[in-house]
C-alpha atoms as a PDB file:
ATOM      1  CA  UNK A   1     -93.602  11.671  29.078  1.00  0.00           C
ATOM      2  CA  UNK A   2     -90.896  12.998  27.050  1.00  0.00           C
ATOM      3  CA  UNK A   3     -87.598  10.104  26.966  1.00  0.00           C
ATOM      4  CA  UNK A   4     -84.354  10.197  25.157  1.00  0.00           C
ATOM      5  CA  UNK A   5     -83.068   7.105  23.215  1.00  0.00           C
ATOM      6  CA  UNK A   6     -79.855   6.735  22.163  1.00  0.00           C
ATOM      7  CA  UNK A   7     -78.761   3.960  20.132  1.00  0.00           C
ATOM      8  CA  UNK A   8     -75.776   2.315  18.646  1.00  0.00           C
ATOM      9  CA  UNK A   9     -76.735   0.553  15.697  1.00  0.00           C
ATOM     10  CA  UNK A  10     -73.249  -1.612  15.607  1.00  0.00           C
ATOM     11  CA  UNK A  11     -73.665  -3.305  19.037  1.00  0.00           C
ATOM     12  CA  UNK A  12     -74.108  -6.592  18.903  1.00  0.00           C
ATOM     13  CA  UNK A  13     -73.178  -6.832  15.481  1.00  0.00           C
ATOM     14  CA  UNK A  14     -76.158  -5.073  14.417  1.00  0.00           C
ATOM     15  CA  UNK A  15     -78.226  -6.513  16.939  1.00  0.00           C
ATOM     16  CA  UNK A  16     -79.550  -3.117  18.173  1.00  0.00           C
ATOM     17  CA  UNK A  17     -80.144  -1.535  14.914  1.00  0.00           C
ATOM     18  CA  UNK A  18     -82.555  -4.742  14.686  1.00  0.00           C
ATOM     19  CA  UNK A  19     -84.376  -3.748  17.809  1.00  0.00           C
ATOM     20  CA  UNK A  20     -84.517   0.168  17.112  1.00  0.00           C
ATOM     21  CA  UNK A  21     -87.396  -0.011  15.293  1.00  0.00           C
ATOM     22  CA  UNK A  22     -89.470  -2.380  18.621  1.00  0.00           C
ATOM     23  CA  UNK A  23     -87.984   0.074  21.170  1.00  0.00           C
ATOM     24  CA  UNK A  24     -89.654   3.215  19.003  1.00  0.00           C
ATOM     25  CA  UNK A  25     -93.269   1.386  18.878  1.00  0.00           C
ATOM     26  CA  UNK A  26     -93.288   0.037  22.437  1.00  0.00           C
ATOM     27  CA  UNK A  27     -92.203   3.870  23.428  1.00  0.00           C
ATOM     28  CA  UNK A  28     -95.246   5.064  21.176  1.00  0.00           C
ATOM     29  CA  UNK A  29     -97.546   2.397  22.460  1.00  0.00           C
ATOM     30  CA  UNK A  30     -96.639   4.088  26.210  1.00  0.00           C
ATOM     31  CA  UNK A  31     -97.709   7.282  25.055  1.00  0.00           C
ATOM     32  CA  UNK A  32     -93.673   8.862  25.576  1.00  0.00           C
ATOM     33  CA  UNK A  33     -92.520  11.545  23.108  1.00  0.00           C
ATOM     34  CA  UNK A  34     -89.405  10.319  22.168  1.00  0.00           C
ATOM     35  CA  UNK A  35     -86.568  12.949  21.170  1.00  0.00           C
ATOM     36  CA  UNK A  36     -83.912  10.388  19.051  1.00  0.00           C
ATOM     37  CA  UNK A  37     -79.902  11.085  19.611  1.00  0.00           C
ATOM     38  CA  UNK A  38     -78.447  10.793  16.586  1.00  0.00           C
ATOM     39  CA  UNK A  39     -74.573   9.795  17.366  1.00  0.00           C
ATOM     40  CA  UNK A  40     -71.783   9.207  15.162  1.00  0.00           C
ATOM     41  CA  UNK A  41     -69.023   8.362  17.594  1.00  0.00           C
ATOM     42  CA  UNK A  42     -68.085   8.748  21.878  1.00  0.00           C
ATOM     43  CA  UNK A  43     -67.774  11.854  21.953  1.00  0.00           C
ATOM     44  CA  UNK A  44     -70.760  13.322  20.061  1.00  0.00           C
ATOM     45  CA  UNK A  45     -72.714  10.993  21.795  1.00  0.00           C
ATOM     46  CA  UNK A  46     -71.800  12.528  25.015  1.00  0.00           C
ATOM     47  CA  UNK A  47     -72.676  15.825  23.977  1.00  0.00           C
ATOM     48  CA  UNK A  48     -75.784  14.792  22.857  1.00  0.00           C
ATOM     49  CA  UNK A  49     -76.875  13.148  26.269  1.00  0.00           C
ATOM     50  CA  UNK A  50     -75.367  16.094  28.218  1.00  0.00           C
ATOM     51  CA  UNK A  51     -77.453  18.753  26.297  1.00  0.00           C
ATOM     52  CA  UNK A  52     -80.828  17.057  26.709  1.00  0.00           C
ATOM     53  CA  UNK A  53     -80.857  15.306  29.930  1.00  0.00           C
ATOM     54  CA  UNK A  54     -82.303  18.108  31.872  1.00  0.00           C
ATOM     55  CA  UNK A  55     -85.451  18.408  29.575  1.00  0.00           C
ATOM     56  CA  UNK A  56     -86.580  14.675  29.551  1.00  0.00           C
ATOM     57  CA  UNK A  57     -87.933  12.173  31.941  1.00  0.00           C
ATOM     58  CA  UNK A  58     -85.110   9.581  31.335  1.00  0.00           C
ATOM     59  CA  UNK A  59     -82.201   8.599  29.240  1.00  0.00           C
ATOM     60  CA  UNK A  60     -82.483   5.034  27.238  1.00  0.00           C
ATOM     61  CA  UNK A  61     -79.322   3.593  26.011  1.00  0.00           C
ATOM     62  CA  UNK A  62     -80.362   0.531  23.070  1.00  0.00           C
ATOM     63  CA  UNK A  63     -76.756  -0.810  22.947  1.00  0.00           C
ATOM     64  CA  UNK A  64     -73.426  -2.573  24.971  1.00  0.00           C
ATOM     65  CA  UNK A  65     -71.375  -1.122  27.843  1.00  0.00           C
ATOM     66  CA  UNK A  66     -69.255   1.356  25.569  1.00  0.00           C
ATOM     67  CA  UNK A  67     -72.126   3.241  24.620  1.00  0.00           C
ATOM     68  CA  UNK A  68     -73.926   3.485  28.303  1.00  0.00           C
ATOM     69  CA  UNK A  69     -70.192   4.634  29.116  1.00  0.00           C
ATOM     70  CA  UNK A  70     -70.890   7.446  26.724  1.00  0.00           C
ATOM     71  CA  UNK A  71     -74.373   8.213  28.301  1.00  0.00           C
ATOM     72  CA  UNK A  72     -72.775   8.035  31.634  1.00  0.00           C
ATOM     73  CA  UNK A  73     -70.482  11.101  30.901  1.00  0.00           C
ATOM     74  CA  UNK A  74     -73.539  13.307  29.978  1.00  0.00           C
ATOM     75  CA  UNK A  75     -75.888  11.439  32.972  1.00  0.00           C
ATOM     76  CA  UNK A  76     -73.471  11.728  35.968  1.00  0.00           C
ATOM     77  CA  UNK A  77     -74.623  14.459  38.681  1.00  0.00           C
ATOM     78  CA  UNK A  78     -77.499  14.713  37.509  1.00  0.00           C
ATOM     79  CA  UNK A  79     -81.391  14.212  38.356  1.00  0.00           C
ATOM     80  CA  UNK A  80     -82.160  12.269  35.297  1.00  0.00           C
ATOM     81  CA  UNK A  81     -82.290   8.567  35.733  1.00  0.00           C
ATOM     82  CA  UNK A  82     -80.757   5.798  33.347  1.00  0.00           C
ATOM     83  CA  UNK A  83     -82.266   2.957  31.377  1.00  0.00           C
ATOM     84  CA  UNK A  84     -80.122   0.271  29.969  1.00  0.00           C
ATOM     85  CA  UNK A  85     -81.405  -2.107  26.990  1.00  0.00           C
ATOM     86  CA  UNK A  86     -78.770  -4.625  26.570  1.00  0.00           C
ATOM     87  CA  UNK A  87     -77.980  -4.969  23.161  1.00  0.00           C
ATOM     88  CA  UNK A  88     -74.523  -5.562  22.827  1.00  0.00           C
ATOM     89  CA  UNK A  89     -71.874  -7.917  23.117  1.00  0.00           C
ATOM     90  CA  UNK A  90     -70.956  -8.007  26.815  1.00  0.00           C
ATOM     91  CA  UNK A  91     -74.066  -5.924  28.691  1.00  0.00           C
ATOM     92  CA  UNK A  92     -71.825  -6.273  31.892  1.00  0.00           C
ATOM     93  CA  UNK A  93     -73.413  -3.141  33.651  1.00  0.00           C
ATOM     94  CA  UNK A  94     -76.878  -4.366  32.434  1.00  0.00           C
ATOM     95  CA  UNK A  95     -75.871  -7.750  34.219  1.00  0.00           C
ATOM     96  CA  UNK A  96     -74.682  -6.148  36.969  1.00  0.00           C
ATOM     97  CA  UNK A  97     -77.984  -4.397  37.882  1.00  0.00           C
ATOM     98  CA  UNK A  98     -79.990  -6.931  37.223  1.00  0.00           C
ATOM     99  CA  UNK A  99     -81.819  -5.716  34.049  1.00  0.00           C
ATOM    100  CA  UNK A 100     -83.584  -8.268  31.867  1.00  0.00           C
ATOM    101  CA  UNK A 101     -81.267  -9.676  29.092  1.00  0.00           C
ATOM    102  CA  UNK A 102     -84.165  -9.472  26.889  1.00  0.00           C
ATOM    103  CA  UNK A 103     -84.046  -5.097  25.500  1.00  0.00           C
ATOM    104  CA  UNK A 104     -87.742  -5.096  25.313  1.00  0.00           C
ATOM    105  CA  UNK A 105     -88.329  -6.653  28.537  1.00  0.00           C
ATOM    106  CA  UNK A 106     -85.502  -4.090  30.097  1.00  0.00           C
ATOM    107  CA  UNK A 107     -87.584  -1.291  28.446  1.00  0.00           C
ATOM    108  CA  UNK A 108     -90.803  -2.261  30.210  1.00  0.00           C
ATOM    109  CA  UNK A 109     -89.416  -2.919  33.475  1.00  0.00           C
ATOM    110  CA  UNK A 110     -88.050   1.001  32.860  1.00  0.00           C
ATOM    111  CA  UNK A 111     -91.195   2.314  31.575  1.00  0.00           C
ATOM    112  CA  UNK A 112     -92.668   0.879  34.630  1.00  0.00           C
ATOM    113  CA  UNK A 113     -90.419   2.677  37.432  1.00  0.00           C
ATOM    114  CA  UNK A 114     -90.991   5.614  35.294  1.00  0.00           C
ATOM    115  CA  UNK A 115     -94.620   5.440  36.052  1.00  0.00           C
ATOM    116  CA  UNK A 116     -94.462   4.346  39.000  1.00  0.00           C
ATOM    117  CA  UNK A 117     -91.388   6.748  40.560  1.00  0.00           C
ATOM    118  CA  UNK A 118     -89.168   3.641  40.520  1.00  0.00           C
ATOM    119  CA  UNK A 119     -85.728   3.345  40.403  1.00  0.00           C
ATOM    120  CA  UNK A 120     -81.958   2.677  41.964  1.00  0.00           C
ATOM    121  CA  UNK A 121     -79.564   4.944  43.153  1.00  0.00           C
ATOM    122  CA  UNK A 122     -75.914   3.704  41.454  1.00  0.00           C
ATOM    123  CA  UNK A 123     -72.969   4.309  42.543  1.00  0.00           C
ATOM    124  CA  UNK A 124     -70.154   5.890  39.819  1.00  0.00           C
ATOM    125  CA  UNK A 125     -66.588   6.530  39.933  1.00  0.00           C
ATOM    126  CA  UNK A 126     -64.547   9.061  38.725  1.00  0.00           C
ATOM    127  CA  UNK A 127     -60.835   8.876  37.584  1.00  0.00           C
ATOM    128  CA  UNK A 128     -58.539  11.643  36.413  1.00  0.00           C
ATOM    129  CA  UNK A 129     -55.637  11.478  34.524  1.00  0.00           C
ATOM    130  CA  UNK A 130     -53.316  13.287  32.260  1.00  0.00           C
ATOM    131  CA  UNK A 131     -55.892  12.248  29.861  1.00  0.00           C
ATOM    132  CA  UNK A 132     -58.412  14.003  31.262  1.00  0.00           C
ATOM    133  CA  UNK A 133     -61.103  13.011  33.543  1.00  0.00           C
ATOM    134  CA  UNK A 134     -63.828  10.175  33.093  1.00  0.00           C
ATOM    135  CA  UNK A 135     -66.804   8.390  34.729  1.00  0.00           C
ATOM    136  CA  UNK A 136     -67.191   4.842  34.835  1.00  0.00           C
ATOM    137  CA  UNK A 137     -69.414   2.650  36.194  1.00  0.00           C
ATOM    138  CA  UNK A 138     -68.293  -1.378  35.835  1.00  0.00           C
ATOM    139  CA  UNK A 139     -64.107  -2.307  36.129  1.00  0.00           C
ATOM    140  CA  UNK A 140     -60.986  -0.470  35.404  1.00  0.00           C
ATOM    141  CA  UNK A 141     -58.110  -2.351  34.395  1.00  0.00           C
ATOM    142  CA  UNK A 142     -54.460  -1.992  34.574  1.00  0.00           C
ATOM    143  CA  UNK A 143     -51.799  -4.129  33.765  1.00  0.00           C
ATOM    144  CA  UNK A 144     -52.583  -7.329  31.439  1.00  0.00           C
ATOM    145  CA  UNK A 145     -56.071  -6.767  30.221  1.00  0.00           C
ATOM    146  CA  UNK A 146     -55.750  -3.156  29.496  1.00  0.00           C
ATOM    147  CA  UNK A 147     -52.750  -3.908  27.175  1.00  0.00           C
ATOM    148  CA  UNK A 148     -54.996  -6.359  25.415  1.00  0.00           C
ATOM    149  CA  UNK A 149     -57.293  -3.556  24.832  1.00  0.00           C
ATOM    150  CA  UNK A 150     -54.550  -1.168  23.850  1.00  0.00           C
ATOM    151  CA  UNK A 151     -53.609  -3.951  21.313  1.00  0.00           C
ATOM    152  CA  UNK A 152     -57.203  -4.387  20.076  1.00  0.00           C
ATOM    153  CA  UNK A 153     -57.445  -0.964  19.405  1.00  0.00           C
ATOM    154  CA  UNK A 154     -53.936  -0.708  17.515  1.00  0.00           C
ATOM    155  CA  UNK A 155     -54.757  -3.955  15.135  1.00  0.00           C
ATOM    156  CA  UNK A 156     -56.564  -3.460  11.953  1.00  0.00           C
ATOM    157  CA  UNK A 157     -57.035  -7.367  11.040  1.00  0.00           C
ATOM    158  CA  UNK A 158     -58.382  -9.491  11.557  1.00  0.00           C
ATOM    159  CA  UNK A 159     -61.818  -8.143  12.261  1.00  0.00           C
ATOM    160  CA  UNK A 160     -64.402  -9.301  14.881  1.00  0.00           C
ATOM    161  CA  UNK A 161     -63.969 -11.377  17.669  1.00  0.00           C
ATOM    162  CA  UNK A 162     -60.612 -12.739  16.075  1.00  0.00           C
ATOM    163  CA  UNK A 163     -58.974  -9.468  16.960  1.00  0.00           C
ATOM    164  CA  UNK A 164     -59.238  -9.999  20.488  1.00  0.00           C
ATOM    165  CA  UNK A 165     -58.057 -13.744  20.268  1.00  0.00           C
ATOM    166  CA  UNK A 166     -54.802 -12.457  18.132  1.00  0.00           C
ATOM    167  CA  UNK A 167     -54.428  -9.627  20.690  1.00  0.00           C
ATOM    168  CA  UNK A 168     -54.457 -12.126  23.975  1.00  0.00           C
ATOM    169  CA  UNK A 169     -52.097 -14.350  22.452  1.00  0.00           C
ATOM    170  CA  UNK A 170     -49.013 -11.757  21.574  1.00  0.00           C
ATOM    171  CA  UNK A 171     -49.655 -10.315  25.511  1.00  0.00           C
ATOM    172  CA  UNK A 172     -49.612 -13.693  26.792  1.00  0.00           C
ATOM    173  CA  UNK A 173     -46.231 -14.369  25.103  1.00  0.00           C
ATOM    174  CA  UNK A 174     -44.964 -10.728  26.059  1.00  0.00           C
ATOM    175  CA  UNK A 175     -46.590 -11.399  29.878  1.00  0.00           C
ATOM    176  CA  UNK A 176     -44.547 -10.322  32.584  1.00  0.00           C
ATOM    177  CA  UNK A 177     -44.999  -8.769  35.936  1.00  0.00           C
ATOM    178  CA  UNK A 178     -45.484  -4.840  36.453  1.00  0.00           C
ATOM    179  CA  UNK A 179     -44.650  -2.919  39.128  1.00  0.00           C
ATOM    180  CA  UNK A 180     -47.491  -1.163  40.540  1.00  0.00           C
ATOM    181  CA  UNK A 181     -47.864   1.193  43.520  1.00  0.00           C
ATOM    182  CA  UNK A 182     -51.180   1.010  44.601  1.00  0.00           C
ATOM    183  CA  UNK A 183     -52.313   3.680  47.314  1.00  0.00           C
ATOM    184  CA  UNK A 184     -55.740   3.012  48.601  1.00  0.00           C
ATOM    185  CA  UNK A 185     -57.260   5.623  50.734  1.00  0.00           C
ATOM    186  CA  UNK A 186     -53.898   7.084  51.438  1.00  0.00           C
ATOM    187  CA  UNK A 187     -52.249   3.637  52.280  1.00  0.00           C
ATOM    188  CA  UNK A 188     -49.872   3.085  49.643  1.00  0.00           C
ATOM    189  CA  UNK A 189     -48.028  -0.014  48.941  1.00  0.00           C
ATOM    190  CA  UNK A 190     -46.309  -1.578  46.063  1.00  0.00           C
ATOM    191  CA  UNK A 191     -46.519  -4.779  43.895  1.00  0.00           C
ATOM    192  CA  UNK A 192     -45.759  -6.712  41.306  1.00  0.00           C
ATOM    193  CA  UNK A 193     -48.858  -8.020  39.461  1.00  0.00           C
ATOM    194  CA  UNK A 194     -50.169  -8.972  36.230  1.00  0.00           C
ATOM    195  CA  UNK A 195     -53.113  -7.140  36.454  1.00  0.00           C
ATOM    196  CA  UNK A 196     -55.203  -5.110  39.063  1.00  0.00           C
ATOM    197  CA  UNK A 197     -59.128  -4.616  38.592  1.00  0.00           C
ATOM    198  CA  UNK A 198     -60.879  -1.478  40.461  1.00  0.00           C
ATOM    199  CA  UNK A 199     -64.709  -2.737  40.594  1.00  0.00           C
ATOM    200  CA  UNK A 200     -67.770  -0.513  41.439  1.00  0.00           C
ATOM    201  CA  UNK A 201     -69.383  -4.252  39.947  1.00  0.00           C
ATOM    202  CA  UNK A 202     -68.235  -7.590  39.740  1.00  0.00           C
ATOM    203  CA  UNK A 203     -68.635  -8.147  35.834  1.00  0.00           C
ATOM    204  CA  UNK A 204     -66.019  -7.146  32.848  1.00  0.00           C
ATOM    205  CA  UNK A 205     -65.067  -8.498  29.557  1.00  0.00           C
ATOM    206  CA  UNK A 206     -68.275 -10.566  29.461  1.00  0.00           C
ATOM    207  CA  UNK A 207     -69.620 -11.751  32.419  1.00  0.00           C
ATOM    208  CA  UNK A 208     -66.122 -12.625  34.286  1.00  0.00           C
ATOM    209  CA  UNK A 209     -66.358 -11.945  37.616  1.00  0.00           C
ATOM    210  CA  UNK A 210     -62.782 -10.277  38.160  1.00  0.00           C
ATOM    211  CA  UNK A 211     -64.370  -8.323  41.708  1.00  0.00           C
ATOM    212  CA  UNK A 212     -67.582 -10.920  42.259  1.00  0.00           C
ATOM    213  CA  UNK A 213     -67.969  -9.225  46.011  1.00  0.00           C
ATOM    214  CA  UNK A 214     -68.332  -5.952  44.639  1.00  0.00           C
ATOM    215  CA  UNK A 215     -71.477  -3.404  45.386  1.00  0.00           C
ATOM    216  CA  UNK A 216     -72.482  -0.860  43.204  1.00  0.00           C
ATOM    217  CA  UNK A 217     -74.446   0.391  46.197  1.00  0.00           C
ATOM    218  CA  UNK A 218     -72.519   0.529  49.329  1.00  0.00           C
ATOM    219  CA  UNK A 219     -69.815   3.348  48.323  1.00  0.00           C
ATOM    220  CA  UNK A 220     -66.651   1.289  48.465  1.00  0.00           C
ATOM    221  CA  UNK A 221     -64.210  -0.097  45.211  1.00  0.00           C
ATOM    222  CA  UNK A 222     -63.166  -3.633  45.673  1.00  0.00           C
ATOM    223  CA  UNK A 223     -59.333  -3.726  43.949  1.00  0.00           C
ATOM    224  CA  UNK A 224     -58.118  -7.342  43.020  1.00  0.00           C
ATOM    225  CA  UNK A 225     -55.184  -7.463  42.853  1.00  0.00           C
ATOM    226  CA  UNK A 226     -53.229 -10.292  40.395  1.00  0.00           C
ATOM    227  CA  UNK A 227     -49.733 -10.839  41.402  1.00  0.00           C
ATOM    228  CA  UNK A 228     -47.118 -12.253  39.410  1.00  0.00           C
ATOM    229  CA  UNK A 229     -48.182 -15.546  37.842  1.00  0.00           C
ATOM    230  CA  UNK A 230     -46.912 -17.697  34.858  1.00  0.00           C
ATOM    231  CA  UNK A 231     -49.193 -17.932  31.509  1.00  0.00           C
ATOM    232  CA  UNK A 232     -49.889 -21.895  32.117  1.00  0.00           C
ATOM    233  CA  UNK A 233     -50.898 -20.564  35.737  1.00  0.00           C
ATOM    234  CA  UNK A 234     -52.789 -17.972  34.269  1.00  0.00           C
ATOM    235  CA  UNK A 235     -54.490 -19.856  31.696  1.00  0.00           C
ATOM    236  CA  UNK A 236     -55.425 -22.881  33.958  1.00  0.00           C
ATOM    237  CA  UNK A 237     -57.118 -20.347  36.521  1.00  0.00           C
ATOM    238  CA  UNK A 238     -58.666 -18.012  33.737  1.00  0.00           C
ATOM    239  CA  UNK A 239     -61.744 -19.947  33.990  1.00  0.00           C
ATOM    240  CA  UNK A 240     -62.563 -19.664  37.248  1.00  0.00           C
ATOM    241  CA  UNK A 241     -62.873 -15.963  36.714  1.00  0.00           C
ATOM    242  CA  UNK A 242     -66.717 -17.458  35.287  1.00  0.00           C
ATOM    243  CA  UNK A 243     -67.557 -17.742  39.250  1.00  0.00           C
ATOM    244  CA  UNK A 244     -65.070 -15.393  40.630  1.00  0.00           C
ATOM    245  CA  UNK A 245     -63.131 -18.399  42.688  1.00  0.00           C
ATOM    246  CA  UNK A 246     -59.986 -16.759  41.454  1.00  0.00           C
ATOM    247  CA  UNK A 247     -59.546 -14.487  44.435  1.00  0.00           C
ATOM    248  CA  UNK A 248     -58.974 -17.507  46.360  1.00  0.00           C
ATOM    249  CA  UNK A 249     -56.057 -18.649  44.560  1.00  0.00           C
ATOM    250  CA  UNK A 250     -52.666 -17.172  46.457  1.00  0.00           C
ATOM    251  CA  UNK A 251     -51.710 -15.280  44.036  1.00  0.00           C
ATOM    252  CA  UNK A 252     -55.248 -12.717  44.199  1.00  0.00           C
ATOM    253  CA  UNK A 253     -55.867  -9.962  46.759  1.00  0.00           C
ATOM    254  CA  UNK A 254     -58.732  -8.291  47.483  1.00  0.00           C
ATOM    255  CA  UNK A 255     -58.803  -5.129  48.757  1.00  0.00           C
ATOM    256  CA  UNK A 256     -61.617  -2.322  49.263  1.00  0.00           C
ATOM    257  CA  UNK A 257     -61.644   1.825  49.599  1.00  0.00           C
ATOM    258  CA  UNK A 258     -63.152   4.922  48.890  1.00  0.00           C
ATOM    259  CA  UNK A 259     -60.364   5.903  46.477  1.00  0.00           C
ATOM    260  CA  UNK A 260     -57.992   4.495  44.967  1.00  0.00           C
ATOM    261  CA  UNK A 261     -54.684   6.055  43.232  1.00  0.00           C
ATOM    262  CA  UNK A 262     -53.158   3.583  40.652  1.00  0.00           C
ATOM    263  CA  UNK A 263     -49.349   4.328  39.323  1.00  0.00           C
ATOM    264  CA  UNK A 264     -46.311   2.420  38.060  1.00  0.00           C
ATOM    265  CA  UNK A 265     -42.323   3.499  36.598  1.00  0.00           C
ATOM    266  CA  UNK A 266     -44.161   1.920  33.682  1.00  0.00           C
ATOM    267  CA  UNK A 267     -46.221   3.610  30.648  1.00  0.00           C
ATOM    268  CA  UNK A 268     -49.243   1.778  31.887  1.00  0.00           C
ATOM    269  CA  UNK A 269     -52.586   2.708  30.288  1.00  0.00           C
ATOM    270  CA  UNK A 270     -56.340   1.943  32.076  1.00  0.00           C
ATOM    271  CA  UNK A 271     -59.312   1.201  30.935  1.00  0.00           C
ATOM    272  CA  UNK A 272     -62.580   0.992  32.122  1.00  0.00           C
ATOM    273  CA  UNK A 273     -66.259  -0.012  30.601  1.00  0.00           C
ATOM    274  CA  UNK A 274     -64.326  -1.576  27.955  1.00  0.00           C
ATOM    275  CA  UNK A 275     -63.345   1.983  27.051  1.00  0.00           C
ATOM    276  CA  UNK A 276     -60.019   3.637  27.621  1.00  0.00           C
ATOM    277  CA  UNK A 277     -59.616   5.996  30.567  1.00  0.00           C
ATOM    278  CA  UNK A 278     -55.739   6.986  30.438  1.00  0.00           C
ATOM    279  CA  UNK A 279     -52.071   6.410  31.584  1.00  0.00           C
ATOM    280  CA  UNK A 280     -51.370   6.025  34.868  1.00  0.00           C
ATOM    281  CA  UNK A 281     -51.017   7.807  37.151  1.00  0.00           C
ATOM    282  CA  UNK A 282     -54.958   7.149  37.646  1.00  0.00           C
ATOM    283  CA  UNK A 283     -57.138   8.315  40.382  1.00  0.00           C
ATOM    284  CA  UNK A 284     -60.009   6.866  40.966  1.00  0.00           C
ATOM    285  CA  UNK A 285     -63.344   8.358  44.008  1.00  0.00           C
ATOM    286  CA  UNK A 286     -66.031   6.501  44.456  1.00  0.00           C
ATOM    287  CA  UNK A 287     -69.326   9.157  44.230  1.00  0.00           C
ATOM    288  CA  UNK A 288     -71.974   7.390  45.989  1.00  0.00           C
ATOM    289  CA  UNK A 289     -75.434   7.778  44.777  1.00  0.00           C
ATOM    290  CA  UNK A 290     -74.492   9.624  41.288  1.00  0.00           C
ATOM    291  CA  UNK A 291     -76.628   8.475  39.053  1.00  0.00           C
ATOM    292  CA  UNK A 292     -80.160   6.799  39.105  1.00  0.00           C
ATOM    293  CA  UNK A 293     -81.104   3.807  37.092  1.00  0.00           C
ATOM    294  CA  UNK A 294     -84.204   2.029  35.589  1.00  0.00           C
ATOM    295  CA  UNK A 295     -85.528  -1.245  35.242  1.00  0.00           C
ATOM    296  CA  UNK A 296     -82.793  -2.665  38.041  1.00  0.00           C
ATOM    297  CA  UNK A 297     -83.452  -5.738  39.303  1.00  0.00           C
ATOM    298  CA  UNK A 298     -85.881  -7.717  37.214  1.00  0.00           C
ATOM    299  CA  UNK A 299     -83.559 -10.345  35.519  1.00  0.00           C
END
């Protein structure tokens, strides 16, 4: 059995360079020949998935959502399946799926579809943009959250976790509503929101469920949409993003298609896995089926 692991030894703050070595023994206690991807950065890592994944059994990812996000862009289309060992920060895809929290539990319950011709057919989705064209597999984002993100990435102190607290609080006092035109499955209609969330799953930024209905499985986006709300509103309904009661407040839409075409007057950026996809406009297709995962189902 001949397996691919790719890791990212800063997830987790170092968490998964902890577990690197555990993965490797388990996988040499299971008898697998294991060809290492050795990754500097996104894009390398991409390449690196894309050029071996047709001559190995499956794909393991030791690491957080930005770095299956990589795997994903060498993975989707193609016959090799997926294995997810949470190591990072947020794990919202691992989550998601179901995997066990614990990496080494997530690599046995892998090892043992593997064996056993297990495994999940997962649904991706593919946006294009004047960036260029990406798979994802959790949330986009537009509107709020993604210029968080776009902050994040722009700040160079503090460091850590403090970043993102500095970054919410200058959006919050720059928060205003957008103008978005949202056409879903050729329907298009416009709206003033502070953010909109395209879900293939329910999870982002942690464990919040922004879509909770959504299906990775049953081919369709769920799109909530946040209309135009104040920042004592927002911040007193925030936390019911925990157990996705939000889209009952009247300000939240839900809405569900096949495809789903995102654009505003406004430069507008998206992001999606926690990783950015590009300015709007963004089109987003559902591919049912497009990639195969491991280990599903056993948290």
């Amino acid at each position: 059995m001949r397996v691919a692991l790719l890791v990212n030894a800063a997830a987790g703050r170092g968490r998964a360079r902890s577990l690197a070595t555990a993965v490797g023994d388990r996988l040499a206690g299971a008898g697998a020949d294991v060809v290492p991807l050795v990754a500097g950065d996104r894009a390398s890592a991409e390449v690196a998935v894309a050029g071996v994944r047709d001559g190995v059994a499956a794909v393991l990812v030791l690491g957080g959502d930005g770095v299956v996000h990589a795997a994903v862009q060498g993975l989707a289309g193609s016959a090799t399946p997926l294995a997810v060992l949470p190591a990072g920060t947020g794990n919202d895809l691992a989550l998601a799926l179901g995997v066990p929290a614990d990496p080494l539990a997530a690599l046995d319950a892998a090892l043992h579809d593997l064996a056993t011709g297990g495994g999940r057919p997962l649904d991706l989705v593919r946006s294009s943009s004047a960036a260029g064209e990406r798979w994802w597999a959790t949330v986009l984002c537009c509107g709020l959250d993604s210029a968080v993100s776009d902050r994040v990435n722009r700040l160079r102190w503090p460091r850590g976790p403090r970043r993102y607290d500095v970054a919410i609080a200058v959006e919050l006092a720059r928060l205003r509503p957008r103008s978005v035109r949202l056409t879903l499955d050729g329907v298009s209609t416009d709206h003033e929101v502070t953010l909109v969330a395209v879900g293939n799953t329910p999870f982002y930024g942690g464990g919040l469920r922004i879509c909770p209905d959504a299906d990775p499985a049953d081919g369709l986006l769920d799109v909530t949409v946040v209309g135009a709300v104040g920042r004592l509103e927002l911040v007193r309904t925030r936390p019911r993003l925990a157990d996705g009661t939000h889209v009952t407040h009247p300000a939240v839409r839900v809405l569900r298609g096949r495809e789903v075409l995102l654009d505003s007057p406004e430069p507008l950026t998206t992001w999606a896995d926690g990783e950015p996809v590009g300015p709007v406009p963004v089109r987003s297709v559902v591919v049912p089926g497009a990639l195969t995962v491991l280990g599903a189902g056993r948290r």
